[in-house]
Structures are given as structure tokens and as C-alpha cells.
Protein backbone atom coordinates (compact mmCIF):
# COMPACT_ATOMS: atom_id res chain seq x y z
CA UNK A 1 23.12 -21.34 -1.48
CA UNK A 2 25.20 -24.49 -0.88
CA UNK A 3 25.55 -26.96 -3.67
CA UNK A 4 27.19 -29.68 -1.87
CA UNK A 5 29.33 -32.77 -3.07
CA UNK A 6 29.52 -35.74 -1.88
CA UNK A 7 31.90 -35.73 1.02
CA UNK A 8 34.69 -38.72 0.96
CA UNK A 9 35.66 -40.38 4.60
CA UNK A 10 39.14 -41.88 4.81
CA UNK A 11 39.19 -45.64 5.70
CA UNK A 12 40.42 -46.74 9.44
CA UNK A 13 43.17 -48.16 8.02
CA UNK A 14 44.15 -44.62 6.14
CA UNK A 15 44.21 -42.71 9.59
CA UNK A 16 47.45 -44.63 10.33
CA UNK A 17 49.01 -43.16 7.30
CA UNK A 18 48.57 -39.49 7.37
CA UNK A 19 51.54 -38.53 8.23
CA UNK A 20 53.64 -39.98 4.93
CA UNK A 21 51.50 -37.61 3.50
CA UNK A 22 51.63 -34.49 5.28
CA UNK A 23 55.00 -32.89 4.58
CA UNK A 24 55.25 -33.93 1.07
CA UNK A 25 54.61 -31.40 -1.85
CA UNK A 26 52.46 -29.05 -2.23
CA UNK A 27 50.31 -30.76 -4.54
CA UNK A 28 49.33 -33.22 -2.02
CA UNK A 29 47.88 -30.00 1.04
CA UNK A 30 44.46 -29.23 -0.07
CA UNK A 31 42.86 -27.49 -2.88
CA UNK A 32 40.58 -24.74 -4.39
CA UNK A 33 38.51 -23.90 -7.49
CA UNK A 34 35.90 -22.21 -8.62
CA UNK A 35 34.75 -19.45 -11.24
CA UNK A 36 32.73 -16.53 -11.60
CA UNK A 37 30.07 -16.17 -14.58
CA UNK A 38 26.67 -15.47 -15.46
CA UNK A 39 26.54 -17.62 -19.11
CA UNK A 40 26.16 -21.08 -16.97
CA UNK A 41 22.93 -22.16 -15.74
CA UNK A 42 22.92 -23.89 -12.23
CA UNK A 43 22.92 -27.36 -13.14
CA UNK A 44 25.48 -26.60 -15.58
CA UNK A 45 27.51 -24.56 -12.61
CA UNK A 46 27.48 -27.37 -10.26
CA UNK A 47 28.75 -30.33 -12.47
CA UNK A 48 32.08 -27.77 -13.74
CA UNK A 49 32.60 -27.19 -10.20
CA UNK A 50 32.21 -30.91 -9.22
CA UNK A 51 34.56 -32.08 -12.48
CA UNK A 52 37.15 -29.10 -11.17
CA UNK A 53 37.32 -30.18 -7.44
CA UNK A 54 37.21 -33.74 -8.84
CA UNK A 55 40.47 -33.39 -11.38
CA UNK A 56 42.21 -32.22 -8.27
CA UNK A 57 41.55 -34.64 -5.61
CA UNK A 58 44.88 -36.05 -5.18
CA UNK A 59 45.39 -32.50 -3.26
CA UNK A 60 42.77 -33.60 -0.92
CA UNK A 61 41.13 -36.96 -0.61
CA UNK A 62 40.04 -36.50 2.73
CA UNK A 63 36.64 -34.19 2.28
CA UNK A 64 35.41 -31.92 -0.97
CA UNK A 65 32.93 -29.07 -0.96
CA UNK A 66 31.68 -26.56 -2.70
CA UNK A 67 29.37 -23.25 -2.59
CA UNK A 68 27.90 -21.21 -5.42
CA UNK A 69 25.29 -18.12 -5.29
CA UNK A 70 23.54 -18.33 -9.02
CA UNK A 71 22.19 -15.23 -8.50
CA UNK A 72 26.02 -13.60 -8.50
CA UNK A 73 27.36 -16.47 -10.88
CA UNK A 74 30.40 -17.36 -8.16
CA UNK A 75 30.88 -20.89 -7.43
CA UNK A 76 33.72 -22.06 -4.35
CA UNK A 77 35.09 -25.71 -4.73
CA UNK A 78 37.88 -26.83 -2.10
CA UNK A 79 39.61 -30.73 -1.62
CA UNK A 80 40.65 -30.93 1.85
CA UNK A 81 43.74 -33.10 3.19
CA UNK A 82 42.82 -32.74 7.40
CA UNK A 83 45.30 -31.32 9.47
CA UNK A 84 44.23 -28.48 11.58
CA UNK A 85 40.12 -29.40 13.37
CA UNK A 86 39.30 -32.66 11.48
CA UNK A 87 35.63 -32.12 12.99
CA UNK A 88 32.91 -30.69 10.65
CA UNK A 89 33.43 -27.76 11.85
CA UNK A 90 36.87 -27.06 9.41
CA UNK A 91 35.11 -27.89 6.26
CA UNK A 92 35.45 -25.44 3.24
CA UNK A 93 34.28 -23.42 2.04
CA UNK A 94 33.84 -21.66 4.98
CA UNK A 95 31.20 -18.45 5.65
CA UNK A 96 32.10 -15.80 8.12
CA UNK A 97 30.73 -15.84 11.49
CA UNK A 98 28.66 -12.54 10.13
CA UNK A 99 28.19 -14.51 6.79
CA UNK A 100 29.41 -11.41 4.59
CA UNK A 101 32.55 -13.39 3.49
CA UNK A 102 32.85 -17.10 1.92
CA UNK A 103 36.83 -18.31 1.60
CA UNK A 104 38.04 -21.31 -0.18
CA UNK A 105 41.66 -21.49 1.51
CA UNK A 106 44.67 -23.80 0.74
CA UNK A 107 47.88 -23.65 2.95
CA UNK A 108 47.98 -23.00 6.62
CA UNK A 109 48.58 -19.77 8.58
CA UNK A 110 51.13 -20.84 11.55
CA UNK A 111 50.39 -18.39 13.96
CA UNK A 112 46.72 -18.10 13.89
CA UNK A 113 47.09 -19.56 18.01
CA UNK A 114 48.48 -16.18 18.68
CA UNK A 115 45.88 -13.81 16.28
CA UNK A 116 43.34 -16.19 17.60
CA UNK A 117 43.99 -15.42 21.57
CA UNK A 118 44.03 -11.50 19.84
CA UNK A 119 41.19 -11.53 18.46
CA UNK A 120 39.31 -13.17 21.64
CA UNK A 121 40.46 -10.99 23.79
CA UNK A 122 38.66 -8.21 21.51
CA UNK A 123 35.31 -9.79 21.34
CA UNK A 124 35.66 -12.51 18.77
CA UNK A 125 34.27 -16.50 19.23
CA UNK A 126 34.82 -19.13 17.48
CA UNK A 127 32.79 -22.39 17.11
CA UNK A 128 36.00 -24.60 15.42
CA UNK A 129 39.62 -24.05 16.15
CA UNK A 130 40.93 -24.17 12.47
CA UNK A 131 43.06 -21.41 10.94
CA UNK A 132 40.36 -21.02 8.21
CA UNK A 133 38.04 -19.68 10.81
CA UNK A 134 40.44 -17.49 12.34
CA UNK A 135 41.77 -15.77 9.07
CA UNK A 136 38.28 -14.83 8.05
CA UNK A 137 37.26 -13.42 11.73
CA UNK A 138 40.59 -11.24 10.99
CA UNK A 139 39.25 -10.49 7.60
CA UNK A 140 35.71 -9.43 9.15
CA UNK A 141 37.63 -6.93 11.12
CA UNK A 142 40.50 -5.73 8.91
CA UNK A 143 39.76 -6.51 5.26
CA UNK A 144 42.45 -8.89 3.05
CA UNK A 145 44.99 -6.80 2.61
CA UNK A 146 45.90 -6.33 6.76
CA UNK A 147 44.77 -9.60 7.77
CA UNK A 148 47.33 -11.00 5.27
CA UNK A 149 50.37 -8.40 7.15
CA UNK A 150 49.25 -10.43 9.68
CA UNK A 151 49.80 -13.64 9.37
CA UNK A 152 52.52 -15.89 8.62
CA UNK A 153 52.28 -19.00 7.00
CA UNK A 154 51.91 -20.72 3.22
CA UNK A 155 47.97 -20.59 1.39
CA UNK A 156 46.22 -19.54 -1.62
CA UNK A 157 43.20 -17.84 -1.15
CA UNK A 158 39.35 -17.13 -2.80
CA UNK A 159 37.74 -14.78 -1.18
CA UNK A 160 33.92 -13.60 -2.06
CA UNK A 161 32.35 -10.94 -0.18
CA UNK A 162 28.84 -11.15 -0.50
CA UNK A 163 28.35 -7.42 0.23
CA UNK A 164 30.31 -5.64 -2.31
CA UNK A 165 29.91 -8.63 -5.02
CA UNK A 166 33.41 -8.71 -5.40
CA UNK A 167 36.34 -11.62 -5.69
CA UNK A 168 39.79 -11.52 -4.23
CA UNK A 169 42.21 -14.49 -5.14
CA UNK A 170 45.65 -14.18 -3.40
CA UNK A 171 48.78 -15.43 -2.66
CA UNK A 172 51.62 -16.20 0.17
CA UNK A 173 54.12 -13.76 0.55
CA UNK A 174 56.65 -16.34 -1.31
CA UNK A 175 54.12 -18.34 -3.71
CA UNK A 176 54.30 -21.47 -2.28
CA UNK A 177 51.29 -21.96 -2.50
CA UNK A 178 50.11 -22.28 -6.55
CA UNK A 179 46.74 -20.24 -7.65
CA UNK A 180 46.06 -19.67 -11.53
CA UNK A 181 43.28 -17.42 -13.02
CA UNK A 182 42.28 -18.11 -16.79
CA UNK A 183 39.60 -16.01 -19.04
CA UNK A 184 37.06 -18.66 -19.46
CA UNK A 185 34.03 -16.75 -22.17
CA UNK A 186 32.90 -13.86 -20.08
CA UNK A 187 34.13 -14.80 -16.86
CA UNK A 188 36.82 -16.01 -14.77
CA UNK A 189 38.09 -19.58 -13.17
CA UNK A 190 40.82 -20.09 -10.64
CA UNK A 191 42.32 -22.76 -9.34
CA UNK A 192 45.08 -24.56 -7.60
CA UNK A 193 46.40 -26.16 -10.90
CA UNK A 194 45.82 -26.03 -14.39
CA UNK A 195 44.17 -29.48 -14.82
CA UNK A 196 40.80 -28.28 -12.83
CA UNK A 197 40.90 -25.02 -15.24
CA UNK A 198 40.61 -27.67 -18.22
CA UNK A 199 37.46 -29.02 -17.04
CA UNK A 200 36.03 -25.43 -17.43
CA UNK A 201 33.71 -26.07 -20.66
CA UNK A 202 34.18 -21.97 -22.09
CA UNK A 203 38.29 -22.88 -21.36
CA UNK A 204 40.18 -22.89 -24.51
CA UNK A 205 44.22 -24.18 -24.00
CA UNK A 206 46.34 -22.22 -26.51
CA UNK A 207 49.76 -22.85 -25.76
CA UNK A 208 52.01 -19.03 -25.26
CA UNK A 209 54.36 -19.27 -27.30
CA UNK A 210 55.98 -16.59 -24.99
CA UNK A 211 56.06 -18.84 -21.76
CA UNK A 212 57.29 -21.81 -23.69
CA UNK A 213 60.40 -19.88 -24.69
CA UNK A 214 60.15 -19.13 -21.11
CA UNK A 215 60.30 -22.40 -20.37
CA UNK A 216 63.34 -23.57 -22.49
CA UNK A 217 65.56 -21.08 -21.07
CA UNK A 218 64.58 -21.45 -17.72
CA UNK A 219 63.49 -24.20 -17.02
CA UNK A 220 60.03 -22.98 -15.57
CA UNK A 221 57.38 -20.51 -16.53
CA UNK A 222 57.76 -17.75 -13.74
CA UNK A 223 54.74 -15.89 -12.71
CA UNK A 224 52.62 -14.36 -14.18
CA UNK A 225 52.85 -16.37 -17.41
CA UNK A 226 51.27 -19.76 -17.83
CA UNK A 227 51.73 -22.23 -20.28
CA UNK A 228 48.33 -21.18 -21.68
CA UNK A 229 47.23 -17.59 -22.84
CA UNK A 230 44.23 -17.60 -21.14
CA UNK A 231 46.19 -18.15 -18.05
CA UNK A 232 48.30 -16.14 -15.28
CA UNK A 233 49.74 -17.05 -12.18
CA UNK A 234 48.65 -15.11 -9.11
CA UNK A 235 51.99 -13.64 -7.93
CA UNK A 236 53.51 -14.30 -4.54
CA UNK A 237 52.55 -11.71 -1.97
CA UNK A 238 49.45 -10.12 -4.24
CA UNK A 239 46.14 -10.22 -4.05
CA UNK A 240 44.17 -9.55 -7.49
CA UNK A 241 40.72 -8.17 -6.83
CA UNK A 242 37.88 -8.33 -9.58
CA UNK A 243 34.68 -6.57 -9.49
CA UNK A 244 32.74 -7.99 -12.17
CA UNK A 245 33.25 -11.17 -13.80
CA UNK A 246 35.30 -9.92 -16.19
CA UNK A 247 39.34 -10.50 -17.05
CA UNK A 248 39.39 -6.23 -17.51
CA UNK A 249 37.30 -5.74 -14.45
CA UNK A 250 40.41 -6.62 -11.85
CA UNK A 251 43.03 -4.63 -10.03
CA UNK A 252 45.84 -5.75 -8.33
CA UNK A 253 47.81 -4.75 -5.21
CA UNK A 254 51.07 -6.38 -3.53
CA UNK A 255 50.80 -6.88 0.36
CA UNK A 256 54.21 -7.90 0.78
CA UNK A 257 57.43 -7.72 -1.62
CA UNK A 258 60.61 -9.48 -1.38
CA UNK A 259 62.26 -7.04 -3.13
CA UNK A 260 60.85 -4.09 -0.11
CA UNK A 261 62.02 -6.69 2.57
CA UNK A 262 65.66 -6.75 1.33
CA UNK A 263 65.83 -2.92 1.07
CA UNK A 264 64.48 -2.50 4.35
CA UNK A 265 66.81 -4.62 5.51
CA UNK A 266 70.05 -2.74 4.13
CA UNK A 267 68.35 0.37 5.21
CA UNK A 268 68.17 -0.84 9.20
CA UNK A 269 71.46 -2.97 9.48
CA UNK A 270 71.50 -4.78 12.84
CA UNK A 271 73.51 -2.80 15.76
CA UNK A 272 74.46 -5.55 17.29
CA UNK A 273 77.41 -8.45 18.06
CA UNK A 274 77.88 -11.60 15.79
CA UNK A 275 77.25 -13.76 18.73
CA UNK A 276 74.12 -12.44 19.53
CA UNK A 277 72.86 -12.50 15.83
CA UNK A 278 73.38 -15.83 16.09
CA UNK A 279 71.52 -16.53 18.97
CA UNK A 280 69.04 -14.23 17.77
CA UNK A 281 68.49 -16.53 14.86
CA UNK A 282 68.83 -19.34 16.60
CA UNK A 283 65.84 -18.20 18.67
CA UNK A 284 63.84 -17.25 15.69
CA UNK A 285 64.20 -20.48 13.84
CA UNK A 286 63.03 -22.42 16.79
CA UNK A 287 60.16 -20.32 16.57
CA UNK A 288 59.17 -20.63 13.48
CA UNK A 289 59.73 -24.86 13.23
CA UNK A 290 57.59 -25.08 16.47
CA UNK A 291 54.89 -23.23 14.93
CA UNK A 292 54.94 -25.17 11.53
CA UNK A 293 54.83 -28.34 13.81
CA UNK A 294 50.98 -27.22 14.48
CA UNK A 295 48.73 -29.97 13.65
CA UNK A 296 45.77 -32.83 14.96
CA UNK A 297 47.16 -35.55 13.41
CA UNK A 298 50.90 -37.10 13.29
CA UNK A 299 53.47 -35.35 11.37
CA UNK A 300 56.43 -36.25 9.52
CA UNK A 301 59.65 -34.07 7.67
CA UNK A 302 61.45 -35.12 4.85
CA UNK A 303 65.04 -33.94 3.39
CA UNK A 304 65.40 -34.27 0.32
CA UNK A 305 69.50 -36.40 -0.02
């Protein structure tokens, strides 16, 4: 069942001035929420997710949607910035082309060009050309946790599979990305920032005392504390899975470490001359900034001093 809000169309004169907004922080590139309960009816489940999606639109003022099944209790929100197929046909959340799976996705995955032309050449089609699409025709065929090896690129991620009623919320490999879960009654919200988990009417805010020592000797609350109890961070390269809506009912696995990456990395020094690590670098950071430079609108990079 959709339960859609009111979409919001950017002004002619806006168009001009997407790209002073593309490459700025995170909080400014799209935007999920959502939650997963039985205690709210279905009025009741689509004004939360409308004042959720709402308390985040500065992530996305270009287009807002939402999805909910009341018979499962999940509800999808997503705020949308346009950058990758402005056309109807990129607007979250998004169904699978075999409608098992419904994603609410922030980020971008840079090389979905090349798992696209993959993933065509095996059988797939596609009736958009945003990376949205193409992640969840890779999920279809290889579940999160490979599609997710797969790709490159920065996003937070709710995914619902309709078949095995259960939730996965992840995270990119480095947490750029920001995705918090909180214990709201008997269920579970997520969302891109805290403010949208406020709106949540079973939310209580109790400050941790833990992450606010955190905090002061730090200067941040690392992952997976939150400033609230009810509240952890998704960590960066993890996907947490629940199977009921329930705070217990949840496992977690890691599809990429940092830590695993470095120790590789001792393990299989490179056999090979200065110079040509250079170039070899060289080569792969062209690479990579030509396939971050992806996008249907005009783009623009900032350096910070």
C-alpha cells in the first residue's frame, strides 16, 4: 500500500542553483525514515511518517515519499535532493522490479554504470537509470550483504523484504552516510538524523550519560552510542537485520571492516617499483573522481581553506 505525500517541485528559478548545493554536507543529499510497529493505527502511521520526512526536509526539498504496509506495521519515508534520473521514475521509495523488496536509500553508489551493463548482460531491465534501481535489481539477485561487496559509493539504506517480513538498515563501508535506530514502545524507528526520531510519538529522549562523557572527551559520540539511550548509530560497513519489530529481535553482521582492509593489506605488500605505485595511484584516483562526477544536473566541489 502506498501512503503518499505531497510531492514538492522546485521553482524554475531553483534549477539554476543546484549545483551550490550538491557537494555540500551530507545533511543536505537526501533522506530516509521510517519505523516498524503494530501499536499505531494507519492514520496515526501516516501523519508520524509525514512529521519524520517533514523534520528532515532540508536533506531533500526536491520530492518526499513514503510507503507503509499496515498489515506488517513498516512504514518507508525518503526526502529526495535530484541528482541521478530526475524523471518519476527515481522516486523513493522504490519496489523491486519483482516487487519482493521496498528500499528507502540515501547516498549514491558510483559505479552502478558498470553493475548496471552486468547485470543487463545477465537478463536484467530497467525502466529508470538511477542507482536506486540498480542496487535493488543486484539485491533481487544476490541478497544485501553481496550486493553491498559490490558496490562502491556513500548511502544509508532501509531495506524491507516483503517475503520474509524482515528489515535491514545499513551502512557505507566508512559511515558517511548517518542512519540511527531508536526503541520507540514495541517497535523500532530509523532515520537519517535524530530530529525525525523525535517526532516519533512512543520516542522518549533520555540523555546517556555514557555518550555525553563521550562527548566531552572526544569531541563526538562515536558509533554506536547516541546522545539518547534509546538510540544507536548503525555502524559503518554493517548491516543490522531485525525480524520482528522488536529492539531484541535484530542481528547484526559487518560486510566490510576497515580494520580487515588494513591487515589484508600488510599481509599482500605490493611487489612492485615506487614509480609505478605512483602511477598506479595516480590511475586509481582518476578513477574514482570521474565516477563521483556522475550526475544529471551541474555539479560543483568545494575545499574547505
Amino acid at each position: 500500500m502506498s501512503c503518499p505525500l505531497p510531492r514538492q517541485e522546485l521553482p524554475s528559478c531553483a534549477l539554476s542553483k543546484r549545483a551550490t548545493r550538491l557537494n555540500q554536507t551530507n545533511s543536505h543529499m537526501c533522506g530516509i525514515a521510517g519505523f516498524w510497529s503494530t501499536r499505531l493505527d494507519d492514520a496515526t502511521a501516516v501523519q508520524t511518517l509525514r512529521g519524520m520526512t517533514d523534520a528532515i526536509v532540508h536533506r531533500g526539498p526536491d520530492d518526499s515519499g513514503a510507503w507503509c504496509d499496515p498489515d506488517a506495521g513498516i512504514a518507508l519515508g525518503h526526502r529526495r535532493l535530484s541528482i541521478v534520473d530526475l524523471s518519476p521514475l527515481g522516486h523513493q521509495p522504490m519496489a523491486s522490479a519483482g516487487q519482493r523488496f521496498q528500499i528507502a536509500f540515501n547516498g549514491e553508489i558510483y559505479n552502478y554504470r558498470a553493475l548496471r551493463a552486468e547485470l543487463t548482460a545477465q537478463g536484467a531491465s530497467f525502466r529508470g537509470h538511477s542507482d536506486t534501481e540498480v542496487l535493488l535489481a543486484l539485491v533481487e539477485r544476490h541478497g544485501l550483504h553481496d550486493a553491498l561487496t559490490r558496490c562502491t559509493g556513500m548511502f544509508a539504506i532501509a531495506l524491507w523484504d516483503r517475503e520474509t517480513h524482515t528489515l535491514q538498515l545499513a551502512r557505507d563501508r566508512f559511515g558517511e552516510k548517518p542512519l540511527y535506530i531508536a526503541r520507540c514502545g514495541g517497535g523500532i524507528a530509523f532515520a537519517s538524523e535524530l530530529k525525525a526520531l523525535r517526532i516519533h510519538p512512543a520516542f522518549t529522549a533520555t540523555i546517556n550519560p555514557a555518550a555525553l562523557s563521550l562527548f566531552l572527551r572526544h569531541g563526538y559520540v562515536p558509533a554506536p552510542y547516541a546522545i539518547f539511550e534509546e538510540v544507536e548509530k548503525v555502524e559503518p560497513g554493517q548491516i543490522v537485520t531485525f525480524t520482528a519489530p522488536s529492539w531484541r529481535a535484530r542481528e547484526s553482521t559487518t560486510y566490510w571492516s576497515a580494520r580487515d582492509a588494513a591487515t589484508f593489506g600488510l599481509e599482500h605488500p605490493l611487489e612492485t617499483t615506487p614509480t609505478r605505485a605512483a602511477d598506479a595511484l595516480d590511475t586509481l584516483l582518476r578513477e574514482v573522481v570521474r565516477d563521483q562526477m556522475v550526475a544529471d544536473v551541474p555539479i560543483g566541489a568545494f575545499l574547505s581553506g
